[in-house]
Protein backbone atom coordinates (compact mmCIF):
# COMPACT_ATOMS: atom_id res chain seq x y z
CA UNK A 1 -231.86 -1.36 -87.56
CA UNK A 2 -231.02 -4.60 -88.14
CA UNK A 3 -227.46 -3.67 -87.19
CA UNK A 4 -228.35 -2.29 -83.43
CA UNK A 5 -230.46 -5.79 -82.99
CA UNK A 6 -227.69 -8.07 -84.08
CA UNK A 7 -225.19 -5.86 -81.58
CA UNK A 8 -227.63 -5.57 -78.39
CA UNK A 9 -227.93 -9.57 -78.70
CA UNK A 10 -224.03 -10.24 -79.50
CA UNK A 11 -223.29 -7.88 -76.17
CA UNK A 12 -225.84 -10.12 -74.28
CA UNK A 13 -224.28 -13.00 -75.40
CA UNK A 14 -221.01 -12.25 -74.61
CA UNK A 15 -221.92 -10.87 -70.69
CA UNK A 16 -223.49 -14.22 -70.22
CA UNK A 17 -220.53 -16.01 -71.19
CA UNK A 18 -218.33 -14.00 -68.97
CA UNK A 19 -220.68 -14.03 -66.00
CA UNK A 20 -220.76 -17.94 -66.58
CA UNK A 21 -216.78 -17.74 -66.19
CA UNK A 22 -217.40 -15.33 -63.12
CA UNK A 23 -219.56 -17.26 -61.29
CA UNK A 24 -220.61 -20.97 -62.37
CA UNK A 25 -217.20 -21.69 -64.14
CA UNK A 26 -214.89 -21.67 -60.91
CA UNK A 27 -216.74 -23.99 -59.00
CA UNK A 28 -217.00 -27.31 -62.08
CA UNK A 29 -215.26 -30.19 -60.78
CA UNK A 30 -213.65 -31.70 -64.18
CA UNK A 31 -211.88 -28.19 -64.81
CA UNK A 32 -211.59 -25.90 -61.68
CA UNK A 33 -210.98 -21.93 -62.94
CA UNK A 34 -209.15 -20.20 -60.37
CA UNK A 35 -208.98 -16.28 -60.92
CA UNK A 36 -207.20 -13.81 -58.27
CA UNK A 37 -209.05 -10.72 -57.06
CA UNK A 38 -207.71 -8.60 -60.05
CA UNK A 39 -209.32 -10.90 -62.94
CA UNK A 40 -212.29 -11.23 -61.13
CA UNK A 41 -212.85 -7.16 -61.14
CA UNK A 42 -211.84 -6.85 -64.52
CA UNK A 43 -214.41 -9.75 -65.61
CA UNK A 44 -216.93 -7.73 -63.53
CA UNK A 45 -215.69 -4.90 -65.88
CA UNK A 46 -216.03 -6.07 -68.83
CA UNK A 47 -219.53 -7.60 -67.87
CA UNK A 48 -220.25 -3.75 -66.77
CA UNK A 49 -218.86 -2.42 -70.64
CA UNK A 50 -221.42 -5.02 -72.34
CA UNK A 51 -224.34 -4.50 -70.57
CA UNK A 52 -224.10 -0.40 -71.08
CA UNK A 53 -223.31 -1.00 -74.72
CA UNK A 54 -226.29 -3.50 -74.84
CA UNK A 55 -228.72 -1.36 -73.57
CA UNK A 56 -227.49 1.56 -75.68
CA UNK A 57 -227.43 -0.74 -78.65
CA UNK A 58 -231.44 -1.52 -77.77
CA UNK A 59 -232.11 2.05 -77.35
CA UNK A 60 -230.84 2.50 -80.31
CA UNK A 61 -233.01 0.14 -82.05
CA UNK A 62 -236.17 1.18 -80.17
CA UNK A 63 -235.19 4.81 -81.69
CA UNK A 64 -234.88 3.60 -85.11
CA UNK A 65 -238.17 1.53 -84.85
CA UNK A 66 -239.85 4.82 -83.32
CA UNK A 67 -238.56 6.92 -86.33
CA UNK A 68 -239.74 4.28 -88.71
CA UNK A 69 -243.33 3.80 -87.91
């Protein structure tokens, strides 16, 4: 169980930090991020990847806790 918990909050993690990059990042003054159309839909992507795998990762867990008690 613990396993599914530490995933589901790693995934999070991670699709924060890229949505950071997505949207706040481009737009700091001390070091402007400039991505093209293309790295901008694969960031949206991989945002997309780590949210599905989150949620199944905290279904998962919500299973296992289910099973358990």
């Amino acid at each position: 169980m613990g396993n599914f918990a530490d995933a589901a909050l790693a995934y999070s993690k991670a699709a924060i930090m890229l949505y950071f990059l997505l949207v706040e990042a481009i737009i700091l003054p001390s070091a402007p991020l400039i991505l093209d159309h293309s790295d901008k839909q694969r960031i949206r992507n991989y945002i997309e990847i780590l949210v599905t795998r989150q949620k199944l990762c905290a279904a998962q867990k919500l299973e296992s806790n289910q099973a358990q008690g």
